[in-house]
Structure formats: C-alpha cells, structure tokens
PDB file of N, CA and C in Angstrom:
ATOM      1  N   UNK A   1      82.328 125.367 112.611  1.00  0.00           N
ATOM      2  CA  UNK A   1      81.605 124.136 112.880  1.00  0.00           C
ATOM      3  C   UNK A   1      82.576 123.008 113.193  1.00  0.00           C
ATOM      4  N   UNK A   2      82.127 122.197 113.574  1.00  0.00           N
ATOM      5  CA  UNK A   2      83.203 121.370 114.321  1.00  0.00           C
ATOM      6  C   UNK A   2      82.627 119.717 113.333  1.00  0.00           C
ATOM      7  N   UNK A   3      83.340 118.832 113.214  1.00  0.00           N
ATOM      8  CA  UNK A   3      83.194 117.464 112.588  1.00  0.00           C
ATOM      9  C   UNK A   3      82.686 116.291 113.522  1.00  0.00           C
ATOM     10  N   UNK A   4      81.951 115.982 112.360  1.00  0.00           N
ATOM     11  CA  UNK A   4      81.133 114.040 113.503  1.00  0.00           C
ATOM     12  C   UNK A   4      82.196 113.763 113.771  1.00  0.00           C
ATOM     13  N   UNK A   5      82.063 113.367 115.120  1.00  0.00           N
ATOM     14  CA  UNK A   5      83.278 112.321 115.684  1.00  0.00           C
ATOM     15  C   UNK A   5      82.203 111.067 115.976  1.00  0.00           C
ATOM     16  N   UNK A   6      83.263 109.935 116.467  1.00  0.00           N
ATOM     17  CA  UNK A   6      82.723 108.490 117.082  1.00  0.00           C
ATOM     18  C   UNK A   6      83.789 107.924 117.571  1.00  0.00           C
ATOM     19  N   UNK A   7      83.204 107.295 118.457  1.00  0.00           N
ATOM     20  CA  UNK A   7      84.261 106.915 119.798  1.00  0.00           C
ATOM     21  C   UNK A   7      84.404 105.845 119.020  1.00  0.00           C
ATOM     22  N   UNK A   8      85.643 104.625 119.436  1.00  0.00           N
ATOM     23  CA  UNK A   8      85.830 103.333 119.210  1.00  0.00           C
ATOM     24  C   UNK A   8      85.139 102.289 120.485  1.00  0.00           C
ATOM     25  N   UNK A   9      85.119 101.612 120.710  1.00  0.00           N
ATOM     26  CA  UNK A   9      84.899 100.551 121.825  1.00  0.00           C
ATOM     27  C   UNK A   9      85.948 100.892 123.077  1.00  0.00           C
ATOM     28  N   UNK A  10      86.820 101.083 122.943  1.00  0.00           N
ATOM     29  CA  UNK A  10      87.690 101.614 123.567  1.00  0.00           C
ATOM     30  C   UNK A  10      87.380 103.172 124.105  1.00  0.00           C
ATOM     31  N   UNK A  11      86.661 103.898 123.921  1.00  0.00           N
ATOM     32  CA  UNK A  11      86.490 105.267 124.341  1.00  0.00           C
ATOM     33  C   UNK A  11      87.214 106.195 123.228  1.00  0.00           C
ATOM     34  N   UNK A  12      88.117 105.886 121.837  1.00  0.00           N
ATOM     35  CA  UNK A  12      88.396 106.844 121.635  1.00  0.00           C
ATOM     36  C   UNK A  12      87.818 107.979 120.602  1.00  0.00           C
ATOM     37  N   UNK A  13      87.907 109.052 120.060  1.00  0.00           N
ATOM     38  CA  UNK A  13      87.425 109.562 119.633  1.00  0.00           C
ATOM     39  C   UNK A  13      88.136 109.311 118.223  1.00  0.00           C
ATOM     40  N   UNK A  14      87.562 109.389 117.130  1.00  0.00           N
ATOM     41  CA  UNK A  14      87.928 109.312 116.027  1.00  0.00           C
ATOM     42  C   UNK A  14      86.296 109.963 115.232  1.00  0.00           C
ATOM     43  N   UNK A  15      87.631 110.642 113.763  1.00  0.00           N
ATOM     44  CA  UNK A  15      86.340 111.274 112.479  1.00  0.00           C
ATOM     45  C   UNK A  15      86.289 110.278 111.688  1.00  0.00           C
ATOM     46  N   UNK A  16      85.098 110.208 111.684  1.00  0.00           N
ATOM     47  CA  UNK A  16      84.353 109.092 110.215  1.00  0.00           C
ATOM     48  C   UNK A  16      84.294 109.735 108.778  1.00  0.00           C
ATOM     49  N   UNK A  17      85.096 109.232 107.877  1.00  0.00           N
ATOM     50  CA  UNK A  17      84.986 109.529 106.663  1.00  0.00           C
ATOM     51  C   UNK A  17      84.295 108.998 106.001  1.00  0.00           C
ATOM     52  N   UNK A  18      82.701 109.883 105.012  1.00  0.00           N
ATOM     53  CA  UNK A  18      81.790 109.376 104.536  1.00  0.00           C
ATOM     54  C   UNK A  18      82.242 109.455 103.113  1.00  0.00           C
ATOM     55  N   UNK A  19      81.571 108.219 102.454  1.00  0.00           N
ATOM     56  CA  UNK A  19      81.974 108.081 100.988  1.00  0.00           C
ATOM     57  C   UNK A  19      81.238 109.469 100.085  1.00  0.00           C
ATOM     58  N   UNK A  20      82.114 110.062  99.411  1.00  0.00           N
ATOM     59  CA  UNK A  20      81.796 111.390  98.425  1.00  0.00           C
ATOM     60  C   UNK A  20      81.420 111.101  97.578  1.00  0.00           C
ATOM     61  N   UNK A  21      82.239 110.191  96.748  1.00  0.00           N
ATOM     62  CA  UNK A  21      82.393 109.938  95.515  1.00  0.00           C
ATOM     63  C   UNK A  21      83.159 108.819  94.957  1.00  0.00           C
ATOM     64  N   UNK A  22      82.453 108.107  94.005  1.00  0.00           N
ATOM     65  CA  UNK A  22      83.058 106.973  93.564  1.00  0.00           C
ATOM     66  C   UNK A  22      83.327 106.854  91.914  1.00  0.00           C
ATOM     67  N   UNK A  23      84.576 106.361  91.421  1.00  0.00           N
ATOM     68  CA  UNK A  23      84.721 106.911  90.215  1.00  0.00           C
ATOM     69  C   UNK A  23      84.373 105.614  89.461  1.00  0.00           C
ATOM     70  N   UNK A  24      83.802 105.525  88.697  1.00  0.00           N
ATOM     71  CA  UNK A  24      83.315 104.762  88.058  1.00  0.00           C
ATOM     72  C   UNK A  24      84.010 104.175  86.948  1.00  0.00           C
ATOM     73  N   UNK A  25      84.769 104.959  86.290  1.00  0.00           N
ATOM     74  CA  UNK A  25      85.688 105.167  85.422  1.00  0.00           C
ATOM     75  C   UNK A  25      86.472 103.905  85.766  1.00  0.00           C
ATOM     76  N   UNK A  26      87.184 103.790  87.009  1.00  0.00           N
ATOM     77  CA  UNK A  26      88.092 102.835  87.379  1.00  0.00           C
ATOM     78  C   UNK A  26      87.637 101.861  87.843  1.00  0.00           C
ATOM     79  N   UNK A  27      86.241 101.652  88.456  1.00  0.00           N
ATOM     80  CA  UNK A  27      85.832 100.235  88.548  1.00  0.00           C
ATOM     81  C   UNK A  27      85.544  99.289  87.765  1.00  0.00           C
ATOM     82  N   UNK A  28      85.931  98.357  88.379  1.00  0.00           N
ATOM     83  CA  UNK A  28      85.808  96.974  87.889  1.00  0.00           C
ATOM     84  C   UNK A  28      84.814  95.882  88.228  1.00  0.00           C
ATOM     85  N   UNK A  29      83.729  96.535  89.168  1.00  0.00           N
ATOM     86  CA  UNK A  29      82.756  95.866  88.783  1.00  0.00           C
ATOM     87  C   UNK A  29      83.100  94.359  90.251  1.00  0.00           C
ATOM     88  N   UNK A  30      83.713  94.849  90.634  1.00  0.00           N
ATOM     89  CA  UNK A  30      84.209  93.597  91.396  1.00  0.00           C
ATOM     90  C   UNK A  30      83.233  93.143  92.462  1.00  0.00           C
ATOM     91  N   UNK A  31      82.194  93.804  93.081  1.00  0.00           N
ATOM     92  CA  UNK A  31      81.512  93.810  94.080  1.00  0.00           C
ATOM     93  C   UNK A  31      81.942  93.692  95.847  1.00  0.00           C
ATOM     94  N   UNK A  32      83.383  93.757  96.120  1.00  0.00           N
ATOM     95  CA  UNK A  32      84.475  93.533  97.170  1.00  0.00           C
ATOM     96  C   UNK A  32      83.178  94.708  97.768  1.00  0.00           C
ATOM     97  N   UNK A  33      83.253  96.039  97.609  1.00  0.00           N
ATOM     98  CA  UNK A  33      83.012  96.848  98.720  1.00  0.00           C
ATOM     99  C   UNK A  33      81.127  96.647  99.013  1.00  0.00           C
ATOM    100  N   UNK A  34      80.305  96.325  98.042  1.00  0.00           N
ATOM    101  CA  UNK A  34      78.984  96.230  98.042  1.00  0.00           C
ATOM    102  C   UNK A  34      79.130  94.836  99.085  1.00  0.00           C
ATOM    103  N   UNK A  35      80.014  94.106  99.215  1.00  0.00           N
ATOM    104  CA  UNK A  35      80.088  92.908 100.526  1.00  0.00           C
ATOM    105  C   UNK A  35      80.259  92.739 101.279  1.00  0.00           C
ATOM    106  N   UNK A  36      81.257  94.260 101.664  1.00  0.00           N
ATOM    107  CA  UNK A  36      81.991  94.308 102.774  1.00  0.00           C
ATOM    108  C   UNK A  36      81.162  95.557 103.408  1.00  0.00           C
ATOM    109  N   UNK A  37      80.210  96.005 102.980  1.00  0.00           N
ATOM    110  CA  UNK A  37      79.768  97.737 103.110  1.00  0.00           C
ATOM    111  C   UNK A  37      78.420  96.587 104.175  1.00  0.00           C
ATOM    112  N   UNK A  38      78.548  97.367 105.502  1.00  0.00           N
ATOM    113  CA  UNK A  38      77.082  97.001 106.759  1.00  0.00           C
ATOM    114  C   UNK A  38      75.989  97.556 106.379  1.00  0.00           C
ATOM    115  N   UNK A  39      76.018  98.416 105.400  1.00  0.00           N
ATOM    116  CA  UNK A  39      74.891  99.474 105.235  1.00  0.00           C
ATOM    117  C   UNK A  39      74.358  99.207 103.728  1.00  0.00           C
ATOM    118  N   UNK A  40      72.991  99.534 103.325  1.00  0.00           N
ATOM    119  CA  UNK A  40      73.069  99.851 101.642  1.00  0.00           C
ATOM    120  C   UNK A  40      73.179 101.007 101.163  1.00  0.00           C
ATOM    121  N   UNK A  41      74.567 101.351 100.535  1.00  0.00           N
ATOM    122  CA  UNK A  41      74.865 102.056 100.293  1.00  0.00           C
ATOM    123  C   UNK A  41      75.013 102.400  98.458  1.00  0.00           C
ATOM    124  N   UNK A  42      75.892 100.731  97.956  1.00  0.00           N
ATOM    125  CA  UNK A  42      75.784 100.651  96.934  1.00  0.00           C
ATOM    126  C   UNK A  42      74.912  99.381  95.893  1.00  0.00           C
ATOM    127  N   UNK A  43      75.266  99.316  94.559  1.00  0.00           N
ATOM    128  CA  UNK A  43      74.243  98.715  93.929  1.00  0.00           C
ATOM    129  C   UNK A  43      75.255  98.592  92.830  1.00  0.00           C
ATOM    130  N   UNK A  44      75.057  97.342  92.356  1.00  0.00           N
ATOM    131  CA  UNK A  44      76.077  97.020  90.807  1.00  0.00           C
ATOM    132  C   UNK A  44      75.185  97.166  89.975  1.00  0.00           C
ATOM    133  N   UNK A  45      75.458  98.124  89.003  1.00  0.00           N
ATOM    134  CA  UNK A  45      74.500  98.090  87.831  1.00  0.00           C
ATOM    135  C   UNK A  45      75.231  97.816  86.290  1.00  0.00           C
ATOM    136  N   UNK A  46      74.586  97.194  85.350  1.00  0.00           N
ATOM    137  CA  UNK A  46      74.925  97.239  84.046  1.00  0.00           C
ATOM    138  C   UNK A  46      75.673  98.776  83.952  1.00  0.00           C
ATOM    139  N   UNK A  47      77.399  98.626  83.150  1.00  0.00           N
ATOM    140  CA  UNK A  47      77.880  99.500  82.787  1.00  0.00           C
ATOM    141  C   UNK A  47      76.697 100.374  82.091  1.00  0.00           C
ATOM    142  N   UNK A  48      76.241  99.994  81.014  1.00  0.00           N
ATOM    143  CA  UNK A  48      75.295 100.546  79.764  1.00  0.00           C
ATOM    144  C   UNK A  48      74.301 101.911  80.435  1.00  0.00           C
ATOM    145  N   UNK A  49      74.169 101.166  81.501  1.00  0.00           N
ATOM    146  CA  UNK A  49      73.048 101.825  82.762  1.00  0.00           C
ATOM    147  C   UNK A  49      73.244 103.406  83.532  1.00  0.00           C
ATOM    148  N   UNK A  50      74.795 103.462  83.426  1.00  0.00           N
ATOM    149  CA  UNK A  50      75.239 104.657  84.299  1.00  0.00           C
ATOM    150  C   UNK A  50      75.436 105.485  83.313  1.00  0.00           C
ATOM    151  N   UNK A  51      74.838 106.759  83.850  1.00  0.00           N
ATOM    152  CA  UNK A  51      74.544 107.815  82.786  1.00  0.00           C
ATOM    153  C   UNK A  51      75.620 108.656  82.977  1.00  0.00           C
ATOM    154  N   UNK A  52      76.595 108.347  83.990  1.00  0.00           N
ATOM    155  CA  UNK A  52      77.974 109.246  84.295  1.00  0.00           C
ATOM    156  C   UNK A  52      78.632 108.737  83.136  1.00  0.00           C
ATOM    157  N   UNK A  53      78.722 107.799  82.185  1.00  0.00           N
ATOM    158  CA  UNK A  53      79.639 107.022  81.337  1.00  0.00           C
ATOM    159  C   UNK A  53      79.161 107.204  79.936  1.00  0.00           C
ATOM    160  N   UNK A  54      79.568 108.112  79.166  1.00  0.00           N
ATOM    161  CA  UNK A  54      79.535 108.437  77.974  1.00  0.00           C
ATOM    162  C   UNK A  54      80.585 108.106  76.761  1.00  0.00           C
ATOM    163  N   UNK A  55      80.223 107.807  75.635  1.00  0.00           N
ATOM    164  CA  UNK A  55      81.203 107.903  74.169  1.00  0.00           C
ATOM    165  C   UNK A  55      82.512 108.649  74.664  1.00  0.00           C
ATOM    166  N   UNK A  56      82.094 110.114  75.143  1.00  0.00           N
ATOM    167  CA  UNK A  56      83.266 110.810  75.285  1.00  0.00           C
ATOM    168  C   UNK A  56      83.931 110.939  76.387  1.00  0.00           C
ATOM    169  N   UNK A  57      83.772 110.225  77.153  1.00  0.00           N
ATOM    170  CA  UNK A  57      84.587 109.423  78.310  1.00  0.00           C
ATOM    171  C   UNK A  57      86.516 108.776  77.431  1.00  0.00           C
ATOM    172  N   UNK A  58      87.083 108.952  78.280  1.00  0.00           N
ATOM    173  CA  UNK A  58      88.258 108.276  77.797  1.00  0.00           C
ATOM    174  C   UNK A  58      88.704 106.910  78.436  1.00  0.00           C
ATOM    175  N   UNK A  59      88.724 105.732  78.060  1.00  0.00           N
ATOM    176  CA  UNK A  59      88.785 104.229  78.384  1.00  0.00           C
ATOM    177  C   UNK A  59      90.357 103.932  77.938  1.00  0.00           C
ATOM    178  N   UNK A  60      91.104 103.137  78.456  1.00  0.00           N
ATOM    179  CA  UNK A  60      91.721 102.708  78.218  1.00  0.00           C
ATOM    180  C   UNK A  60      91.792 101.213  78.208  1.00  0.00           C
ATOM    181  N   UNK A  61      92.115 100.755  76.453  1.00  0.00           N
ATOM    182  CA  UNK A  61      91.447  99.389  76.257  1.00  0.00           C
ATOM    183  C   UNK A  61      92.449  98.256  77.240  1.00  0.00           C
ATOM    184  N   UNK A  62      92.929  98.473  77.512  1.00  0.00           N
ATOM    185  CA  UNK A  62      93.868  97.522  77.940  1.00  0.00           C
ATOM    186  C   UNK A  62      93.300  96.754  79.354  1.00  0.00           C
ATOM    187  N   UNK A  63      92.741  97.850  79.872  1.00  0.00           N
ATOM    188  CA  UNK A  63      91.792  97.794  81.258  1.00  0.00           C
ATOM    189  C   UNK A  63      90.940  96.375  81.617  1.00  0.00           C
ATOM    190  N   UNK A  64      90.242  97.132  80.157  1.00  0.00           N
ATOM    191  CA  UNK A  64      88.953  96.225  80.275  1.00  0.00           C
ATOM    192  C   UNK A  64      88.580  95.299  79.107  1.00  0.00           C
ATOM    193  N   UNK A  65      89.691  94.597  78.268  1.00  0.00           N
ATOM    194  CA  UNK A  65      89.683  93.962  77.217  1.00  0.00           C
ATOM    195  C   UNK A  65      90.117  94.489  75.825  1.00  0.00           C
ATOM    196  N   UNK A  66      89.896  93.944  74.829  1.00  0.00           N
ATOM    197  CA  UNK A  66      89.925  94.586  73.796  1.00  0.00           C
ATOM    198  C   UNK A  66      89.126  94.478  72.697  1.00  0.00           C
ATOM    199  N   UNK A  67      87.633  94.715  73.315  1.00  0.00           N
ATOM    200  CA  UNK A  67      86.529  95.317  72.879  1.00  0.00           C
ATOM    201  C   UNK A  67      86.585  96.451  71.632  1.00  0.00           C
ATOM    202  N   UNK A  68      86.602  96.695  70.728  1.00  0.00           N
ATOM    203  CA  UNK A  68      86.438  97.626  69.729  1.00  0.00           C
ATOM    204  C   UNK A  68      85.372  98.846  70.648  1.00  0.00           C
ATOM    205  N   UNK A  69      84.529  98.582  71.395  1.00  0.00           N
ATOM    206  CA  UNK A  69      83.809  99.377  71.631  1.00  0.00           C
ATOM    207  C   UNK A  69      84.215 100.345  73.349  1.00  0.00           C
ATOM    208  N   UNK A  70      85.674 100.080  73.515  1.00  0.00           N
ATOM    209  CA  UNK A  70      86.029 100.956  74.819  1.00  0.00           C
ATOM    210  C   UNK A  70      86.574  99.676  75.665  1.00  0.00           C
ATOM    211  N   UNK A  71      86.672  98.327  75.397  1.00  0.00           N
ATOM    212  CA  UNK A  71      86.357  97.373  76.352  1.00  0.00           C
ATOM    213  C   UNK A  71      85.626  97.070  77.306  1.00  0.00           C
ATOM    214  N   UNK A  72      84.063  97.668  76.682  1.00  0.00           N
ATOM    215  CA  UNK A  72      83.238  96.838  77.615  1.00  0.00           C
ATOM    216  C   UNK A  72      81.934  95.866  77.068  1.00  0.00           C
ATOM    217  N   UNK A  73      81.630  94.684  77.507  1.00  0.00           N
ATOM    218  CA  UNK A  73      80.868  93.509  76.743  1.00  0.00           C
ATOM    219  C   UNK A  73      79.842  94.423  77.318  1.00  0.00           C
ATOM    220  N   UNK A  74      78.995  94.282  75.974  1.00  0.00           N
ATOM    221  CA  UNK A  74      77.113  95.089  76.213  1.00  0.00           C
ATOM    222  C   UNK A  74      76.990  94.138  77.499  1.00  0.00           C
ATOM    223  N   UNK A  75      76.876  92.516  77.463  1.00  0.00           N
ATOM    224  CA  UNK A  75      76.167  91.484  78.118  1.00  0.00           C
ATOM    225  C   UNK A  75      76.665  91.355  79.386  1.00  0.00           C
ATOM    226  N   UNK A  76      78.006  92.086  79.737  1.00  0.00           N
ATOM    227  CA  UNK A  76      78.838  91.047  80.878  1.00  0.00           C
ATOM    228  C   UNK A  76      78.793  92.352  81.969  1.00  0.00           C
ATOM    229  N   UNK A  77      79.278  93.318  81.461  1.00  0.00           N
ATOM    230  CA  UNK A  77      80.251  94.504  81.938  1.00  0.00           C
ATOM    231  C   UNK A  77      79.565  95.258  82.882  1.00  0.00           C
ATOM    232  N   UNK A  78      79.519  95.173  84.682  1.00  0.00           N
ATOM    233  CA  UNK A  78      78.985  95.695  85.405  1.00  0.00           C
ATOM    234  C   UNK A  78      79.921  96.572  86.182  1.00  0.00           C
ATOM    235  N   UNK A  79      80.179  97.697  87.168  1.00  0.00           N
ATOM    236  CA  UNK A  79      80.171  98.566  87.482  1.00  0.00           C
ATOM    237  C   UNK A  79      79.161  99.281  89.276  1.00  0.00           C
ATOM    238  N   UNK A  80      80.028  99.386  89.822  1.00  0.00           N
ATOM    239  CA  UNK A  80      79.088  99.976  91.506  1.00  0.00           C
ATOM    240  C   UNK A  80      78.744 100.632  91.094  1.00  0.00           C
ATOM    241  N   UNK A  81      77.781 101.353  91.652  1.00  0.00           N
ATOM    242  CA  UNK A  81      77.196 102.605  91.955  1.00  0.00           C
ATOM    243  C   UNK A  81      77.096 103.234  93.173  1.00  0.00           C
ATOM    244  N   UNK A  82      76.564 104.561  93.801  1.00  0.00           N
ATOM    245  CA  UNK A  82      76.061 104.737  94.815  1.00  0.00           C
ATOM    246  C   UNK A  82      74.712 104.871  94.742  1.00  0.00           C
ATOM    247  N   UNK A  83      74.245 103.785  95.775  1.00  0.00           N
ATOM    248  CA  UNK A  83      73.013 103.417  95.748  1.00  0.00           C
ATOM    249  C   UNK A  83      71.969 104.708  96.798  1.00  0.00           C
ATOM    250  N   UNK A  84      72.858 104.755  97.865  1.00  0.00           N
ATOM    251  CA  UNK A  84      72.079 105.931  99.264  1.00  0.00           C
ATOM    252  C   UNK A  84      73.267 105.722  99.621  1.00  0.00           C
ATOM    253  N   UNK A  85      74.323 106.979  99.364  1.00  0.00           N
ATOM    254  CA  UNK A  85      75.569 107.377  99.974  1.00  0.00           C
ATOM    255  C   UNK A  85      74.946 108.439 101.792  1.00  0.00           C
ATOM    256  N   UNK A  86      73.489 108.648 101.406  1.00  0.00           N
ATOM    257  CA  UNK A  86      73.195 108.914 102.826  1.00  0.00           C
ATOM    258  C   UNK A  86      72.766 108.028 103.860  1.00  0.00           C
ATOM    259  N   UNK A  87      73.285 106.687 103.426  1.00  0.00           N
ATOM    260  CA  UNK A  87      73.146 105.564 104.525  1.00  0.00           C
ATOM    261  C   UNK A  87      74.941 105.217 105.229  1.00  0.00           C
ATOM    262  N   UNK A  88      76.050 105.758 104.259  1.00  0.00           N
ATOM    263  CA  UNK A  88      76.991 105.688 104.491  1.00  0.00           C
ATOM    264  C   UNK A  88      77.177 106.005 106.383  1.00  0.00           C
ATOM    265  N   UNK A  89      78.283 104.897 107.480  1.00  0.00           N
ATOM    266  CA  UNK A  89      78.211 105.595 108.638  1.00  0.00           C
ATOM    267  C   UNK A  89      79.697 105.769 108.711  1.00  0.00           C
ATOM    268  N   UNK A  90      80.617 105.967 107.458  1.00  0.00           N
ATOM    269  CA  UNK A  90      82.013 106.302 107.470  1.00  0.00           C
ATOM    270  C   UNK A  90      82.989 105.559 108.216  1.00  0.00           C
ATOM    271  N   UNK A  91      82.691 103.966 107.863  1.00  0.00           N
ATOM    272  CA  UNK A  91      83.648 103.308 108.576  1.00  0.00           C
ATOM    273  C   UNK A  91      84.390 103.006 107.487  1.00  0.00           C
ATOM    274  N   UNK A  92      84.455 103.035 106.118  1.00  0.00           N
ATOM    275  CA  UNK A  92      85.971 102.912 105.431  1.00  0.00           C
ATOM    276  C   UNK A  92      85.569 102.103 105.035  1.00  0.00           C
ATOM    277  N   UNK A  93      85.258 100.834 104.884  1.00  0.00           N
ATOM    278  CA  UNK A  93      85.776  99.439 104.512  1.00  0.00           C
ATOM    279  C   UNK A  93      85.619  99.278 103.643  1.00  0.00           C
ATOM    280  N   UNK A  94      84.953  99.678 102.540  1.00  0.00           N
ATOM    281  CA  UNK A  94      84.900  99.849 101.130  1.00  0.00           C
ATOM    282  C   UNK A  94      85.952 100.488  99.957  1.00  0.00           C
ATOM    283  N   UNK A  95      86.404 101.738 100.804  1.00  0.00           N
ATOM    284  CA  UNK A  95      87.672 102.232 100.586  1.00  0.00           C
ATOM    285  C   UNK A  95      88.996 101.634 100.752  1.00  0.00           C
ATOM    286  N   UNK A  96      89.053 100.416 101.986  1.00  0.00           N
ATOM    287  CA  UNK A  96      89.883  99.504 102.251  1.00  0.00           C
ATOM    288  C   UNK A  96      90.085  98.559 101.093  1.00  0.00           C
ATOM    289  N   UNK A  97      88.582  97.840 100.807  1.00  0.00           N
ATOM    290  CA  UNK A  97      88.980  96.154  99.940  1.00  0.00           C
ATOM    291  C   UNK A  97      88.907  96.472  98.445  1.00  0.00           C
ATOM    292  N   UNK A  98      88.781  97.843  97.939  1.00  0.00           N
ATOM    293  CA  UNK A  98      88.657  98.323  96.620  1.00  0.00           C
ATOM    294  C   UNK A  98      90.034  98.093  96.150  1.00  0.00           C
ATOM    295  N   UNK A  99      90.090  96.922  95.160  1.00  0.00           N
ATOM    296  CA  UNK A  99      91.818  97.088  94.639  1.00  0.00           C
ATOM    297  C   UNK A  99      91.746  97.919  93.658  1.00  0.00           C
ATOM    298  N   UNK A 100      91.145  99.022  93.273  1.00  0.00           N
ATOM    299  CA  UNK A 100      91.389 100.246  92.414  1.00  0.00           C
ATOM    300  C   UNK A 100      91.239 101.516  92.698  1.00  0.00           C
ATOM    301  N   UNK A 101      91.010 101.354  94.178  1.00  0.00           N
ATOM    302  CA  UNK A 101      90.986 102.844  94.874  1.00  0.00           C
ATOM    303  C   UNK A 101      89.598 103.640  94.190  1.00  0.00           C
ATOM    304  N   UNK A 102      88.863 103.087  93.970  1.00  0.00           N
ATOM    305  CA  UNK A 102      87.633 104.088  93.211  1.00  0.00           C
ATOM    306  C   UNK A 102      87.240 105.093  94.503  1.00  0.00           C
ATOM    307  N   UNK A 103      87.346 105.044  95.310  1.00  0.00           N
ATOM    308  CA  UNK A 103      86.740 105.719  96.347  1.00  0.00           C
ATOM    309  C   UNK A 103      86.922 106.762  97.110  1.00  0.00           C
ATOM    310  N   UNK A 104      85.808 108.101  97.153  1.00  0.00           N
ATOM    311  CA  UNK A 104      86.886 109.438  97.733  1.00  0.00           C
ATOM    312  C   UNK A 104      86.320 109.775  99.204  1.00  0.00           C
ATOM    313  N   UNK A 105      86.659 109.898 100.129  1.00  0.00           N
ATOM    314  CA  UNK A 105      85.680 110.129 101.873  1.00  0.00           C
ATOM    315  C   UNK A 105      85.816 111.120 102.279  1.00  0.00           C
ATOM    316  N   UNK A 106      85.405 111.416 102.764  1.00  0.00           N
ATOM    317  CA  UNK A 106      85.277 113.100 103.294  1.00  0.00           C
ATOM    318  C   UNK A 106      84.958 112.822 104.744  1.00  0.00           C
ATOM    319  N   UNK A 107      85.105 113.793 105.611  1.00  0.00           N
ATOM    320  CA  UNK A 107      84.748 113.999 107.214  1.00  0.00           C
ATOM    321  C   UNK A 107      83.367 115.087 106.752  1.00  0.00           C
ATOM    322  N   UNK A 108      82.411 114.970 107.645  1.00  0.00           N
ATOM    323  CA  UNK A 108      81.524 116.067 107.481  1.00  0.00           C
ATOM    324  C   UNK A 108      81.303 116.637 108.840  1.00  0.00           C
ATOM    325  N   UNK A 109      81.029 117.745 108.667  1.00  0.00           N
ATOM    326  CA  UNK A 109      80.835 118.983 109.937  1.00  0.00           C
ATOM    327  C   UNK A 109      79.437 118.763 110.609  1.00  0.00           C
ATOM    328  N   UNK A 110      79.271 118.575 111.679  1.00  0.00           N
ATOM    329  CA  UNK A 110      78.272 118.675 112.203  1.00  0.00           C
ATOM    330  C   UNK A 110      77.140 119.918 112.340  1.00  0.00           C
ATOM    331  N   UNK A 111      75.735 119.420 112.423  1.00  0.00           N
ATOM    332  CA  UNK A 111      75.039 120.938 111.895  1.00  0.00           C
ATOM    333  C   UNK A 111      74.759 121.620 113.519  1.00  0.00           C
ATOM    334  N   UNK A 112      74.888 123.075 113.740  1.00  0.00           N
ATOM    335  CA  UNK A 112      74.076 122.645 114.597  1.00  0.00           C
ATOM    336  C   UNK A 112      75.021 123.828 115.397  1.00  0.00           C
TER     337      UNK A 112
END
C-alpha cells in the first residue's frame, strides 16, 4: 500500500503525519497546540477527568509542584486530550509549538 501524500502550493509532494498519540503524562496543560491546531482535534480537560491517569501512574513532583498528591491541584490542573484525532489533516503544528514534545505522528497508508 502506498501513503497519503499532499502537494504543497508549490506542487510538491509531501507525507502528512497524523497525530497517534499524545502523552498525557508530560503535558502541561498549556493549550499552545489546541490554538494552533485548524481542525478540532483536541479538548483541555480537568486532569481528574482523564481516565488514562491513575494512582499508579509515576509523576514526578518536581514537574508539577509540590503537591503531596503527585503535583496536581484537584481545582487548577488541566491537561489536552484527543478530542477527534480523526479530524487530524497532518500538518504538524501541534507537534511544532508543544514545548514538551507530548506528541507522536504517524504517516498513514492509503486504502484502496
């Protein structure tokens, strides 16, 4: 099978890398890529909220305060999500303005 391509304005061909996966673990909640993203893709939700984030998760307090409870405030402490990663059209830019790199892209194969 062969991969989506997309031309530039220029005619050229280039692969679009669609967002896979976003680690949650390392965000900060910053909202940079939910601003910079053309599409809805993602959604900031209350840390408390994401069911990927458990007790037995490993935090490092230094990160995110020094919270007794992992460093994160019940009241404050938000976190991206992927909201419809199938709205993603793999132009990056989220992967670009993320200063923690949360973000993994993939090329996908065309069906067909």
């Amino acid at each position: 099978m062969s991969m989506i391509t997309g031309l530039t304005r220029g005619g050229e061909a280039y692969i679009p890398e669609f967002v896979a996966d976003l680690n949650q673990n390392n965000c900060i909640g910053c909202g940079r890529c939910f601003k910079v993203c053309p599409r809805d893709v993602f959604d900031l939700v209350e840390r408390e909220d994401v069911e990927e984030l458990s007790a037995d998760d490993d935090y490092d307090d230094d990160d995110y305060g020094d919270d007794d409870d992992g460093g994160f405030s019940d009241d404050t402490a938000m976190v991206m999500n992927l909201k419809n990663a199938l709205d993603c059209i793999g132009c990056g830019a989220c992967a670009r303005i993320c200063p923690k790199k949360c973000f993994t892209h993939e090329p996908l194969t065309a069906a067909g």
